[in-house]
Protein backbone atom coordinates (compact mmCIF):
# COMPACT_ATOMS: atom_id res chain seq x y z
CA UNK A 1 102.66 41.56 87.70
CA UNK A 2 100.26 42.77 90.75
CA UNK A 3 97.06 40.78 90.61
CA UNK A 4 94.32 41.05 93.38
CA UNK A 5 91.56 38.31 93.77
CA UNK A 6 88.42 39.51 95.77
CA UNK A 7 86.90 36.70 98.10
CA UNK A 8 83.87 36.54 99.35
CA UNK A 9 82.44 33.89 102.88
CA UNK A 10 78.97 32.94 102.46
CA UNK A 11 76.66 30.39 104.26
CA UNK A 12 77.28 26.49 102.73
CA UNK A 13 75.03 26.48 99.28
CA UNK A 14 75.78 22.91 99.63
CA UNK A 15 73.52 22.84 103.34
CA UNK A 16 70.70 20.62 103.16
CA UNK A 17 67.57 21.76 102.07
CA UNK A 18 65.34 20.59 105.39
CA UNK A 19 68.24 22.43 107.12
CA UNK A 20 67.88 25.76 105.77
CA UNK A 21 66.40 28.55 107.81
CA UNK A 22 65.53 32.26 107.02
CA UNK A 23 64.41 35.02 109.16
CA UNK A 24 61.69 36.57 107.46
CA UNK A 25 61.49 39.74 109.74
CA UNK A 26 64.90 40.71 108.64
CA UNK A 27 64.94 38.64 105.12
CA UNK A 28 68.09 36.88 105.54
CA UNK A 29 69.35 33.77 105.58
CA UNK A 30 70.09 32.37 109.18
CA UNK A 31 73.38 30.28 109.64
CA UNK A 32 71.59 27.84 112.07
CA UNK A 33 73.87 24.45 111.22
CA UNK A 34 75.47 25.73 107.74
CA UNK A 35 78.68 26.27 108.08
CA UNK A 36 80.48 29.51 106.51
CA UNK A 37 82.55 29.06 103.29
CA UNK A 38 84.76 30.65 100.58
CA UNK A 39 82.17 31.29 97.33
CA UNK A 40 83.08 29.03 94.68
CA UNK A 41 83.32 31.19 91.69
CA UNK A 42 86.12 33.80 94.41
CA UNK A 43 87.55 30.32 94.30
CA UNK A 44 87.44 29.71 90.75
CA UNK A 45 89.13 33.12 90.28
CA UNK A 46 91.88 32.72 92.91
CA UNK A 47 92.73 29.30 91.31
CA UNK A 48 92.74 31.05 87.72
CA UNK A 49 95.08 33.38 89.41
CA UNK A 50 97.49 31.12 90.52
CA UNK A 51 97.71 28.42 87.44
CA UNK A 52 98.78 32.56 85.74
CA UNK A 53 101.14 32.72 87.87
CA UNK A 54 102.74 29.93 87.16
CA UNK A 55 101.99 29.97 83.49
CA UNK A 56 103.65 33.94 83.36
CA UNK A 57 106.57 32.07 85.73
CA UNK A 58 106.12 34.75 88.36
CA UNK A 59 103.54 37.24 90.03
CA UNK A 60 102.33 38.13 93.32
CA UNK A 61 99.28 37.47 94.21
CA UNK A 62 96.92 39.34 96.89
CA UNK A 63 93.51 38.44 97.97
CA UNK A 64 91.05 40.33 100.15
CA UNK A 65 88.10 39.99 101.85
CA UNK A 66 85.24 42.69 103.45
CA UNK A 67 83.16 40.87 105.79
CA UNK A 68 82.94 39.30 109.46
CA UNK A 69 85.87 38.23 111.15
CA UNK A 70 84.88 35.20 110.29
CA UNK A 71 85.85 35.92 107.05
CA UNK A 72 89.95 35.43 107.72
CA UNK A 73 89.09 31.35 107.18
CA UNK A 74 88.91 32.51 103.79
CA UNK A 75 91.97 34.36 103.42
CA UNK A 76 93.52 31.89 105.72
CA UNK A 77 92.56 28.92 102.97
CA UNK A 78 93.85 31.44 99.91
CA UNK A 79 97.39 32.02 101.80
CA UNK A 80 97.26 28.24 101.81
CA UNK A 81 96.54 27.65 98.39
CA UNK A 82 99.69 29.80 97.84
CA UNK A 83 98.65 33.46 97.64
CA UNK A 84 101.51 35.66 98.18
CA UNK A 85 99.26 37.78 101.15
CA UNK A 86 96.22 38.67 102.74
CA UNK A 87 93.79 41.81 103.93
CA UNK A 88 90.58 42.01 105.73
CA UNK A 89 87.82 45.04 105.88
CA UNK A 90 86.34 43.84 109.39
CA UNK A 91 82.34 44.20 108.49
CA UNK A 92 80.63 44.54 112.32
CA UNK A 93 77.36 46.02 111.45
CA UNK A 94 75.94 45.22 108.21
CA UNK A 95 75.38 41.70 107.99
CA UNK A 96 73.96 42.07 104.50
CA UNK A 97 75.88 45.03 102.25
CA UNK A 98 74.67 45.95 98.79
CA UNK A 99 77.30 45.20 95.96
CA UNK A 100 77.58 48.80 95.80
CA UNK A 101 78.82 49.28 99.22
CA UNK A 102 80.82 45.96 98.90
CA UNK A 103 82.31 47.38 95.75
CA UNK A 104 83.79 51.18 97.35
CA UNK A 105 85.04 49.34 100.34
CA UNK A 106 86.61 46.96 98.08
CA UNK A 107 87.77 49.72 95.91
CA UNK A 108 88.91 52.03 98.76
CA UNK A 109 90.90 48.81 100.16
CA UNK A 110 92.65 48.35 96.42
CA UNK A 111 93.90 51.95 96.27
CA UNK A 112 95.18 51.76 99.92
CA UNK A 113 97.13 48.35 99.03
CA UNK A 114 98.39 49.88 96.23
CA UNK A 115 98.08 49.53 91.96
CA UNK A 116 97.28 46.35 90.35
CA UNK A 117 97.85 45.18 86.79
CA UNK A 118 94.44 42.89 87.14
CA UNK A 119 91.87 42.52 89.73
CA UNK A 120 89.68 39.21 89.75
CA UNK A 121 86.53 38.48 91.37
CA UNK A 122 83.97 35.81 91.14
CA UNK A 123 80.94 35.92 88.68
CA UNK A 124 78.94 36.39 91.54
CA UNK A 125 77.96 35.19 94.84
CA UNK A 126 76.87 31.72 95.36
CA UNK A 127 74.06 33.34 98.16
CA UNK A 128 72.24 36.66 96.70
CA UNK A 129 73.45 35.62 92.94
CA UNK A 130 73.54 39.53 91.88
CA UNK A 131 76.70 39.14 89.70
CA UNK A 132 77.04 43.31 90.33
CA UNK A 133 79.99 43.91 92.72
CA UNK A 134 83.05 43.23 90.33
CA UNK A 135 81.83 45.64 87.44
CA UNK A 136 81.26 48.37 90.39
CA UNK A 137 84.22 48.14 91.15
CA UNK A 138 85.53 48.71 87.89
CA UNK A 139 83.65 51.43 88.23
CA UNK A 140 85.10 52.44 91.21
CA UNK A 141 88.21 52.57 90.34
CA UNK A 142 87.55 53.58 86.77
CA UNK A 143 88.81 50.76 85.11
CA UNK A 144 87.65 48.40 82.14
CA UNK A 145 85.86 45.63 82.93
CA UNK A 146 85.84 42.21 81.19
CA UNK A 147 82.99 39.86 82.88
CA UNK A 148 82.55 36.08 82.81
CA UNK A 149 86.16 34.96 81.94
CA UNK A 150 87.34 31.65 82.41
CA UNK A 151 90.80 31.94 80.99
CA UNK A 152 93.64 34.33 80.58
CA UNK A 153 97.10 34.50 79.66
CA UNK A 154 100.03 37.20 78.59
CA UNK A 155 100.41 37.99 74.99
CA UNK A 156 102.88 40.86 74.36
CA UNK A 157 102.27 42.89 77.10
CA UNK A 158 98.66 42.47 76.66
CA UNK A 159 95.73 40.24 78.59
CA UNK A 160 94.31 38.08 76.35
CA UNK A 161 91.17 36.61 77.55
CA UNK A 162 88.78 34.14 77.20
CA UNK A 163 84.98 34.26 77.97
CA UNK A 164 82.02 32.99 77.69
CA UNK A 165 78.96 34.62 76.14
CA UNK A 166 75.19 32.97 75.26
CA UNK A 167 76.21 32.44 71.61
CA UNK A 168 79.95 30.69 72.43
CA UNK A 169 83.27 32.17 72.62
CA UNK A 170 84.64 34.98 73.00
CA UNK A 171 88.88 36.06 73.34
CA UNK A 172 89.75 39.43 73.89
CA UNK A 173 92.83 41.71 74.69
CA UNK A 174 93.13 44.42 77.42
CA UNK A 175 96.32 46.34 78.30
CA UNK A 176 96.67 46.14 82.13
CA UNK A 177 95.22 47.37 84.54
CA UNK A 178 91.90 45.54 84.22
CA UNK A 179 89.04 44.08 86.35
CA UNK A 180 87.88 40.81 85.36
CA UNK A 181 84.84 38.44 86.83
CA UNK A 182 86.06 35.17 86.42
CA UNK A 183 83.12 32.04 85.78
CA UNK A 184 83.48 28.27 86.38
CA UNK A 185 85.25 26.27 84.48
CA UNK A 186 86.66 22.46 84.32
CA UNK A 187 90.09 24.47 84.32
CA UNK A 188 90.02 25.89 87.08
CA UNK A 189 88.59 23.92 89.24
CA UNK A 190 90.29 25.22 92.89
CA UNK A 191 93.00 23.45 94.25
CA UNK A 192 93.19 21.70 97.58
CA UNK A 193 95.97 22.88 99.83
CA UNK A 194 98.24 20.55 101.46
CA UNK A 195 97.86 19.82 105.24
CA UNK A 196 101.44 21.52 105.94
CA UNK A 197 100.49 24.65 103.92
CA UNK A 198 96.71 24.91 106.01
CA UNK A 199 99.17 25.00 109.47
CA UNK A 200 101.63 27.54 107.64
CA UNK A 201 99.04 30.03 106.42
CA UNK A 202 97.70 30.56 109.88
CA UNK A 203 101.45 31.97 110.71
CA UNK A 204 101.43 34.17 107.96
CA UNK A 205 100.42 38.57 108.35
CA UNK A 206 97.28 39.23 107.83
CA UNK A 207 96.62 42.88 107.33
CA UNK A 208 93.14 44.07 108.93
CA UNK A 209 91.29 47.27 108.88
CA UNK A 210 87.72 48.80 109.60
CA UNK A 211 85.78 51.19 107.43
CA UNK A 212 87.15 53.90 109.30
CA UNK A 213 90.69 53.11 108.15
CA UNK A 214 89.81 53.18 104.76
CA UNK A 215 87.70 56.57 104.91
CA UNK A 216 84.38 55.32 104.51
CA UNK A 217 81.17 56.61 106.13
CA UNK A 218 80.52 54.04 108.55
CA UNK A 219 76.71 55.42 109.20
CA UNK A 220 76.36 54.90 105.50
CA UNK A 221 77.93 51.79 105.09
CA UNK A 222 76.33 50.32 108.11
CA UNK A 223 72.64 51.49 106.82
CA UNK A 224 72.48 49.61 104.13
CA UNK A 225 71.35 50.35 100.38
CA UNK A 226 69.27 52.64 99.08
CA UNK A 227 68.24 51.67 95.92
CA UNK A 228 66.56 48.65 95.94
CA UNK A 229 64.92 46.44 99.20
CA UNK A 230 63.96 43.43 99.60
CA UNK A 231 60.38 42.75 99.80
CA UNK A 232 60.08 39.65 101.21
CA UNK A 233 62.22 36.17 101.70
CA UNK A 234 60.16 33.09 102.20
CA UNK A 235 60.92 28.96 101.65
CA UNK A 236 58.14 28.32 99.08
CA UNK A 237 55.38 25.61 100.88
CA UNK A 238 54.42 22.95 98.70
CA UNK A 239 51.64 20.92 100.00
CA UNK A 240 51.43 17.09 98.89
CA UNK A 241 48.52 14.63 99.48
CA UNK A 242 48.72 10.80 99.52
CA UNK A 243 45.14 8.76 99.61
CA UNK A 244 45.32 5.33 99.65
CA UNK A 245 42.65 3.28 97.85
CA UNK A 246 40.75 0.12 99.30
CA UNK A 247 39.16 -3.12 98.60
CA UNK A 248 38.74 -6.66 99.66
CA UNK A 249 40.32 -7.71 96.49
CA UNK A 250 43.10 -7.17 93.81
CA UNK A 251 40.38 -6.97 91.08
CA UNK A 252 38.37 -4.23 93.73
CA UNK A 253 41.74 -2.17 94.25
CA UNK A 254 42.14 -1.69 90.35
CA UNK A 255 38.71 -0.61 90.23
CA UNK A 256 38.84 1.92 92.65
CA UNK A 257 41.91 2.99 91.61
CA UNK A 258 40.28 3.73 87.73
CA UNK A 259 37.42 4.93 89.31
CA UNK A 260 39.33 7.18 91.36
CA UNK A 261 41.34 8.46 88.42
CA UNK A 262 38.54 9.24 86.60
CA UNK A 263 37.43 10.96 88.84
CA UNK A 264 40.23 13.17 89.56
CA UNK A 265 41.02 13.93 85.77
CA UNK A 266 37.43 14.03 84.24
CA UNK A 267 38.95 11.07 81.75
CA UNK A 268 35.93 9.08 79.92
């Protein structure tokens, strides 16, 4: 079996909040001191890849990445945690695609790797949160699409699946190929790779292209989308006030304090 996982690098979620910066002319997030990690529900689905794997006793396992060069950590950490190998879509212009153009460069780099009996990808991104990209590119590649999955396994030929809806559970079957978006789960929470396997990944191929490879428009994918925009990013202000009551005495302190309360609340 041919499964692909789709991983994502985003800015730290985990940065601290007095740390965080956005540019507000262009609406994005600035990196400033966060440092640049694989999303956590990518990871969730490349670690529900592998414990398949090993469950199905055998299946190679591809993961790949469109973004800034940067974005080979990622891959580099996935070939680590025992992926079988590794591609890149280099991303020089757009710091900020759509999920739709993140889905047909994903797409177009699926059908140039080759077929796939089940391609994963994260619920959604742990920056922009639009939980879109894996379903387009289902789309893409005209495929069905089973979202939110935190558990699969092989059942005569078949996928069976497990996911998670508002009202409980949910298991379902799909005959291969299939795109799935897996969720977070206390199953498959993703591994840690051994020191040995970190320094053997970086020897490992790691195929790399650019949007022209693959065929796509690179004035198109470079301009951004079209069918929504951003209005505005800001860090919400909240403004606190601290006023300190006096008095010569304990007694006087109360007082002023009730007083002051009274005031403030219009209590009787």
């Amino acid at each position: 079996m041919n499964i692909l996982v789709c991983l994502k690098q985003i800015l730290d979620p985990e940065i601290p909040a007095r740390d965080f910066r956005i540019d507000a002319a262009k609406r994005l997030a600035e990196q400033g001191s966060a440092n640049l990690v694989t999303n956590i529900f990518c990871e969730n689905a490349l670690e529900t890849a592998l414990q398949f794997r090993e469950r199905i006793g055998g299946a190679k396992i591809t993961v790949l990445s469109y973004g800034q060069p940067s974005a080979e950590d990622s891959l580099r950490k996935a070939l680590a945690m025992k992926a079988d190998q590794a591609a890149l879509v280099t991303n020089d212009g757009n710091n900020n695609p759509d999920s739709l153009t993140n889905a047909r460069v994903l797409a177009a780099a699926i059908r140039k790797l080759g077929t796939f009996d089940l391609v994963m990808t994260g619920r959604e991104a742990g920056d922009w949160g639009a939980g879109q990209t894996g379903a387009l590119i289902a789309e893409e590649l005209g495929l069905p699409c089973v979202s939110f999955v935190d558990t699969i396994e092989s059942v005569n030929g078949k996928l069976r699946l497990k996911r998670q809806t508002d009202t409980g559970w949910e298991v379902l079957e799909a005959v291969p190929p299939v795109v799935v978006t897996i969720t977070n789960d206390e199953h498959n929470v993703p591994r840690i790779p051994k020191v040995r396997d970190v320094m053997m990944s970086y020897r490992q191929p790691l195929t790399k292209w650019t949007l022209e490879d693959l065929g796509i428009d690179v004035s198109e994918a470079r301009a951004g989308n079209t069918y929504y925009e951003v209005a505005e990013l800001f860090i919400p202000q909240k403004e606190t006030a601290c006023e300190f009551v006096t008095g010569d005495t304990l007694d006087e302190k109360v007082e002023a304090f009730a007083r002051r309360i009274v005031e403030v609340t219009g209590a009787m």
